[in-house]
Protein backbone atom coordinates (compact mmCIF):
# COMPACT_ATOMS: atom_id res chain seq x y z
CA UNK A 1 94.45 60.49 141.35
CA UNK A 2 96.15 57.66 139.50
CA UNK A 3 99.72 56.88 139.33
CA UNK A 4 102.29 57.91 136.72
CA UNK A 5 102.31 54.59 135.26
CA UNK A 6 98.68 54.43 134.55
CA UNK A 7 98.56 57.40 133.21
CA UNK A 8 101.45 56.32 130.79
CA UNK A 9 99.16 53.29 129.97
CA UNK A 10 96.16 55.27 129.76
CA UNK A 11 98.05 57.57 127.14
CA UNK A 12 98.76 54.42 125.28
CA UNK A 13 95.12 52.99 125.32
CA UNK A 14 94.10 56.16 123.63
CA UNK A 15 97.07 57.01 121.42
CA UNK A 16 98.06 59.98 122.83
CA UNK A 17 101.52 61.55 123.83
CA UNK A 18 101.98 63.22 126.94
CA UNK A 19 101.42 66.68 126.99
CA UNK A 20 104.12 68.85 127.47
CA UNK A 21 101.79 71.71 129.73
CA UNK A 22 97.82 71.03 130.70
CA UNK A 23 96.76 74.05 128.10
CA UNK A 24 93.68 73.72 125.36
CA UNK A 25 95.73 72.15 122.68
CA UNK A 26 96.56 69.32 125.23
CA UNK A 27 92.85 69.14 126.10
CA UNK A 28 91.39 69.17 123.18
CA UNK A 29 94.00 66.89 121.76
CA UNK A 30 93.12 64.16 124.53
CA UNK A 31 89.23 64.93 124.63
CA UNK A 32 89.41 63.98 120.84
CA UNK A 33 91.85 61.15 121.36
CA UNK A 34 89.57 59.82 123.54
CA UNK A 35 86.17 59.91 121.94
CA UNK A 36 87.72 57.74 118.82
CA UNK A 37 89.07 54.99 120.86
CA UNK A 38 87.06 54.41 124.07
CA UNK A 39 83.89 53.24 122.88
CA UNK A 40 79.95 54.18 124.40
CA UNK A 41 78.89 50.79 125.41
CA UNK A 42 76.90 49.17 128.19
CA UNK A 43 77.90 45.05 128.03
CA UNK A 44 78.54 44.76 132.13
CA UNK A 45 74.89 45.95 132.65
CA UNK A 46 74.67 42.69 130.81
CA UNK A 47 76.84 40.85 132.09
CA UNK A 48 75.62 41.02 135.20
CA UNK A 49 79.19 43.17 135.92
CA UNK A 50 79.90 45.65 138.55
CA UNK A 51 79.72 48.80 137.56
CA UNK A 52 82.53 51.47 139.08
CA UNK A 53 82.82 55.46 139.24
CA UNK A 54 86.31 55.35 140.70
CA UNK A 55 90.30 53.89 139.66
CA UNK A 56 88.78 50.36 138.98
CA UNK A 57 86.86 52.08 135.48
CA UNK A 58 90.34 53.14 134.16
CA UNK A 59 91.43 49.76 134.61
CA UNK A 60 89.19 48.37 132.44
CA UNK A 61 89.35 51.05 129.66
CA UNK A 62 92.70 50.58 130.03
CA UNK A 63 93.66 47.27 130.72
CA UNK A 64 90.27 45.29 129.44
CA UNK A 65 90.40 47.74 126.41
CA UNK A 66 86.95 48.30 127.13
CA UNK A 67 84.62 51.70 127.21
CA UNK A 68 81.41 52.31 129.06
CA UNK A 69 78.59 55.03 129.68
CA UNK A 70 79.53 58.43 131.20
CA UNK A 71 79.11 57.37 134.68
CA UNK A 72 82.64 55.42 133.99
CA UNK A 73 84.48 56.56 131.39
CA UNK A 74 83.73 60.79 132.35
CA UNK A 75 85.30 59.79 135.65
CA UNK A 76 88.11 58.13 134.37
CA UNK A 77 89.25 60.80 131.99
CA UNK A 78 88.68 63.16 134.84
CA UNK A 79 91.50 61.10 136.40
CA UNK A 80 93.96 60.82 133.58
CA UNK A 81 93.37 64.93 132.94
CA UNK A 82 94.43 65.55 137.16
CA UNK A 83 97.16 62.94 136.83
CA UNK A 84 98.35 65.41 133.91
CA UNK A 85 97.95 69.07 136.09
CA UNK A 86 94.13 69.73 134.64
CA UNK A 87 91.64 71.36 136.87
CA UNK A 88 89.03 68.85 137.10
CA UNK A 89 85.07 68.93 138.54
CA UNK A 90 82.57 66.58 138.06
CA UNK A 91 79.01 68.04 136.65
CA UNK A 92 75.36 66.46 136.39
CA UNK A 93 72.95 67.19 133.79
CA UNK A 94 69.11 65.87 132.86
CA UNK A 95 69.28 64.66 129.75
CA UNK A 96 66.00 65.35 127.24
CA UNK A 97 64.49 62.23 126.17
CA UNK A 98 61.15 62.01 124.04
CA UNK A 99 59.01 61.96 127.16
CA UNK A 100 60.77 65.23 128.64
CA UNK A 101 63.48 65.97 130.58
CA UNK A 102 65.03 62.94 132.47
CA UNK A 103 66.15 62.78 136.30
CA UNK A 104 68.98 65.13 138.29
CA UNK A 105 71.78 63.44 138.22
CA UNK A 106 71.22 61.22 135.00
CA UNK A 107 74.11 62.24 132.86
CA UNK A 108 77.87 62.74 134.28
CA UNK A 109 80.33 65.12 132.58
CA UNK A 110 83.29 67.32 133.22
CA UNK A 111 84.23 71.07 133.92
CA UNK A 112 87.99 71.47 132.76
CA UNK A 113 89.19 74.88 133.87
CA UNK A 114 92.28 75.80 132.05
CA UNK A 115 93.97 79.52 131.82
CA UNK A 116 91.01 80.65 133.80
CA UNK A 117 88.73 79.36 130.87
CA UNK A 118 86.04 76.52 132.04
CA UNK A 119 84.94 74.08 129.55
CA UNK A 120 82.80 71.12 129.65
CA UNK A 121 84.69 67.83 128.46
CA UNK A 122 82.25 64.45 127.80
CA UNK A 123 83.42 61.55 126.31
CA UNK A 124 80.41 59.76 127.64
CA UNK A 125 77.11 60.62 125.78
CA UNK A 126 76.06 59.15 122.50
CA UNK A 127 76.45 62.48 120.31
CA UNK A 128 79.11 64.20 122.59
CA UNK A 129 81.67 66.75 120.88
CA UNK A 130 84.76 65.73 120.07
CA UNK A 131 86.47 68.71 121.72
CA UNK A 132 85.86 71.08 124.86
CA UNK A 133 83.38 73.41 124.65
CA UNK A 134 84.10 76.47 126.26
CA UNK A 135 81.11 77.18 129.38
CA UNK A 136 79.60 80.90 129.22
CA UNK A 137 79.26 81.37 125.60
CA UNK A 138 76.18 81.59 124.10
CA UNK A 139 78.09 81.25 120.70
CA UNK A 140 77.65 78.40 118.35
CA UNK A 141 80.92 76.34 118.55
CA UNK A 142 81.54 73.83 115.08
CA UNK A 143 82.79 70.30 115.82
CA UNK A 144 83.16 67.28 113.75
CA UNK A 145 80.16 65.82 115.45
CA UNK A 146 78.17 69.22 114.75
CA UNK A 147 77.39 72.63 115.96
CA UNK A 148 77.23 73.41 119.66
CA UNK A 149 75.32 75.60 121.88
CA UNK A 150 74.60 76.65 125.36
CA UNK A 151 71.14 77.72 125.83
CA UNK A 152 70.46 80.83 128.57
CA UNK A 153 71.24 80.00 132.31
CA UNK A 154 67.91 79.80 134.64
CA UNK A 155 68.78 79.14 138.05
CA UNK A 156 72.15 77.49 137.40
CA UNK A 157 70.83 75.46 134.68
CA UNK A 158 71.42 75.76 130.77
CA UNK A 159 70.98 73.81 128.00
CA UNK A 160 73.40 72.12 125.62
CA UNK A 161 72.17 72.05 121.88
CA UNK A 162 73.28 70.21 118.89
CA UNK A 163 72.64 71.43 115.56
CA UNK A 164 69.36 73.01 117.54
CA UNK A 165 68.22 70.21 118.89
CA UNK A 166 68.14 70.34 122.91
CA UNK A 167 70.61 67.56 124.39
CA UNK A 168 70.90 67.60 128.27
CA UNK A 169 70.46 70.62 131.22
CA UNK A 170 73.80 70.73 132.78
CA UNK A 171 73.68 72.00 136.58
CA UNK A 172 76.23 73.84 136.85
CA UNK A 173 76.71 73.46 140.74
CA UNK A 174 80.23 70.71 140.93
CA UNK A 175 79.08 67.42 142.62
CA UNK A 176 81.17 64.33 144.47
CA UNK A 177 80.87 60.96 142.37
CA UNK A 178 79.28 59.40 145.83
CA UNK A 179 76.51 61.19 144.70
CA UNK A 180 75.40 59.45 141.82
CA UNK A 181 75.74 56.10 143.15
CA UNK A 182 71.86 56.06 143.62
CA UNK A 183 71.55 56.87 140.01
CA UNK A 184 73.81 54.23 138.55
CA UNK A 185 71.96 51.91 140.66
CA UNK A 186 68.72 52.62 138.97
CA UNK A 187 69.94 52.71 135.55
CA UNK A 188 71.68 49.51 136.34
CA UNK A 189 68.96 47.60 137.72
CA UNK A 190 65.47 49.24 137.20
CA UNK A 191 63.56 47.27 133.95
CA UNK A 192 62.77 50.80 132.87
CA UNK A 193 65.93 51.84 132.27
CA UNK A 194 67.15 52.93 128.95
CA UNK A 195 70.51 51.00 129.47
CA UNK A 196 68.71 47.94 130.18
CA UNK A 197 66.86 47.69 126.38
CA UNK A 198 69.43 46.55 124.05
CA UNK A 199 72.69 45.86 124.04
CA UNK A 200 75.00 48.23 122.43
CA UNK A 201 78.93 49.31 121.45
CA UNK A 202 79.10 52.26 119.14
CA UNK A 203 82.28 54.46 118.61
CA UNK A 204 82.95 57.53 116.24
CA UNK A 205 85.03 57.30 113.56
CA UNK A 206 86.84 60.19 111.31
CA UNK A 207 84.16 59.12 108.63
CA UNK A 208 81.00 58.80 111.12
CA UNK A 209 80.02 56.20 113.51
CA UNK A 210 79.90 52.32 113.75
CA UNK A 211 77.62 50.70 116.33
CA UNK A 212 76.95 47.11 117.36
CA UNK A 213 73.54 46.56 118.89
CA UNK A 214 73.19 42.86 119.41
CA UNK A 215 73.84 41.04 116.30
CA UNK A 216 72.78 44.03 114.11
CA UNK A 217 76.17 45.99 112.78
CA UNK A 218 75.63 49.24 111.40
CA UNK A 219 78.27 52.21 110.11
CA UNK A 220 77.56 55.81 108.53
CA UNK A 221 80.50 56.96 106.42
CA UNK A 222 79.97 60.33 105.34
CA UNK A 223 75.90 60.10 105.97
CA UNK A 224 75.68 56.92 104.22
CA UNK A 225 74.28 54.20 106.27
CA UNK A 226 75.07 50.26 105.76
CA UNK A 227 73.90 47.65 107.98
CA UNK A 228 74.82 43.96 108.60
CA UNK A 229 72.92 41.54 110.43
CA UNK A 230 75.53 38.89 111.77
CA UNK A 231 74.54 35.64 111.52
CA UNK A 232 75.45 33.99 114.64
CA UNK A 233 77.81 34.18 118.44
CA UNK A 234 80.92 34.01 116.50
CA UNK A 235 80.48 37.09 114.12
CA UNK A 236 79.81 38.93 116.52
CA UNK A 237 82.68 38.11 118.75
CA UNK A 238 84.88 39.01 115.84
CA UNK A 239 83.02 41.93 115.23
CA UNK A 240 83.91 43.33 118.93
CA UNK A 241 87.10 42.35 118.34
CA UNK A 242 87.89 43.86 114.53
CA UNK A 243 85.83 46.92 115.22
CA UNK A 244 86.49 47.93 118.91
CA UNK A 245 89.62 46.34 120.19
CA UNK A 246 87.73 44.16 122.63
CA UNK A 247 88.20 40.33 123.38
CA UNK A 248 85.15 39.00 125.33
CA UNK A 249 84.93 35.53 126.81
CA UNK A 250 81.35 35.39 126.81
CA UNK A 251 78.60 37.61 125.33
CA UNK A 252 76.16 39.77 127.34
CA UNK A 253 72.57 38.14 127.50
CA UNK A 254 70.85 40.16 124.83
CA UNK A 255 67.32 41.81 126.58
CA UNK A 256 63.56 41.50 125.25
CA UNK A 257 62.43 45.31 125.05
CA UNK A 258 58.82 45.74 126.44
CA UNK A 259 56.75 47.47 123.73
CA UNK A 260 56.83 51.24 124.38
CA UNK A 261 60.65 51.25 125.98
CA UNK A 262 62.66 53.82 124.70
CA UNK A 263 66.02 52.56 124.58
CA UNK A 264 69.29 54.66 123.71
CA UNK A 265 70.01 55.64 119.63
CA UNK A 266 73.75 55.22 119.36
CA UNK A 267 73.72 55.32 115.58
């Protein structure tokens, strides 16, 4: 668990007060908070940068003003909601990609239990909801990032759809973070993995999304997309800066995708 003074600064980093009681306003409040200012980005797999499941990823969300893929930021929130009384368990899911279903273990989320309600909390996935989304339901749940479904449980595994299209199979058994420390080592090294195609930084807004893949910009505002190709290091060093909050000293090495390499869409 982190301290009471990260947590204040963790608060800050995502503009949130802090609650007065751990009930669903205060989640959802957070959850939301969170998913507008922490961006989905992957620039330490390419910067040749550690990559941590434990305290050190809320120091550099909150003290780098940085984001990162679930496997850091899901873990960090997870912190900052027990440092604030939530009941917190760490989940895995497969996620579906356009060859099938990926590995166990590929995708890190949370269970937040909360008046004997459980409800899975990601800010870590490219088209996660903005809010909890309460676990047992097979009920359509409306968020600003779409509608939301649970598909049946077989063998304590069910699918999460968005606007009908199938996402990621959560397991629903809770795991330890050791556990996917074989995963994030493949993802972070193999030449096949998605996080290893391009280099992205994409955050929702109210409006939509803006995402920075390399030196291509691109925002949706209200379904409308514009995109702007920057024309050299220094745009796009502003560009981090003006649209995410972050301050690099150097750029990640931008990757040649083999032909055939699905990478991840983030816009």
């Amino acid at each position: 668990m982190i301290d009471n003074g990260l947590a204040t600064a963790y608060l800050a980093r995502i503009g949130a007060s802090r609650p007065a009681k751990a009930d669903l306003a205060s989640l959802s409040e957070l959850t939301e908070r969170h998913v507008l200012t922490v961006p989905f980005e992957n620039l330490d797999y390419h910067l040749g940068q550690e990559i941590h499941l434990d305290e050190r990823a809320v120091e550099k969300i909150v003290h780098q003003g940085r984001g990162g893929a679930c496997y850091e930021v899901n873990p960090a929130f997870g912190l900052l909601l027990e440092a604030l009384g939530f009941q917190v368990e760490i989940l895995s899911a497969r996620v579906h990609r356009p060859g099938g279903l990926g590995a166990p273990l590929g995708h890190l989320m949370l269970r937040v239990t909360v008046d004997g309600s459980a409800y899975l909390v990601d800010v870590g996935f490219r088209r996660n909801a903005r809010r909890p989304l309460l676990l047992g339901t097979p009920e359509v749940q409306y968020d600003p990032q779409g509608a939301f479904a649970f598909g049946p449980e077989q063998q304590g595994e069910f699918d999460l759809f968005l606007d009908g299209e199938p996402m990621y199979r959560v397991d629903g058994r809770a795991r330890e973070l050791g556990e996917f420390r074989p995963s994030l080592w493949w993802f972070r090294t193999c030449p096949d993995s998605p996080f290893m195609q391009d280099v992205f930084c994409s955050l929702p807004t109210v409006e939509g999304r803006i995402t920075l893949k390399g030196h291509t910009l691109t925002k949706r505002v209200h379904g409308e997309f514009t995109v702007e190709h920057l024309a050299d290091d220094t745009e796009v060093f502003e560009a981090y800066h003006k649209h995410f909050g972050m301050t690099l000293d150097r750029l990640p090495v931008e990757p040649v995708r083999p032909q055939g390499t699905p990478g991840i869409a983030v816009e």
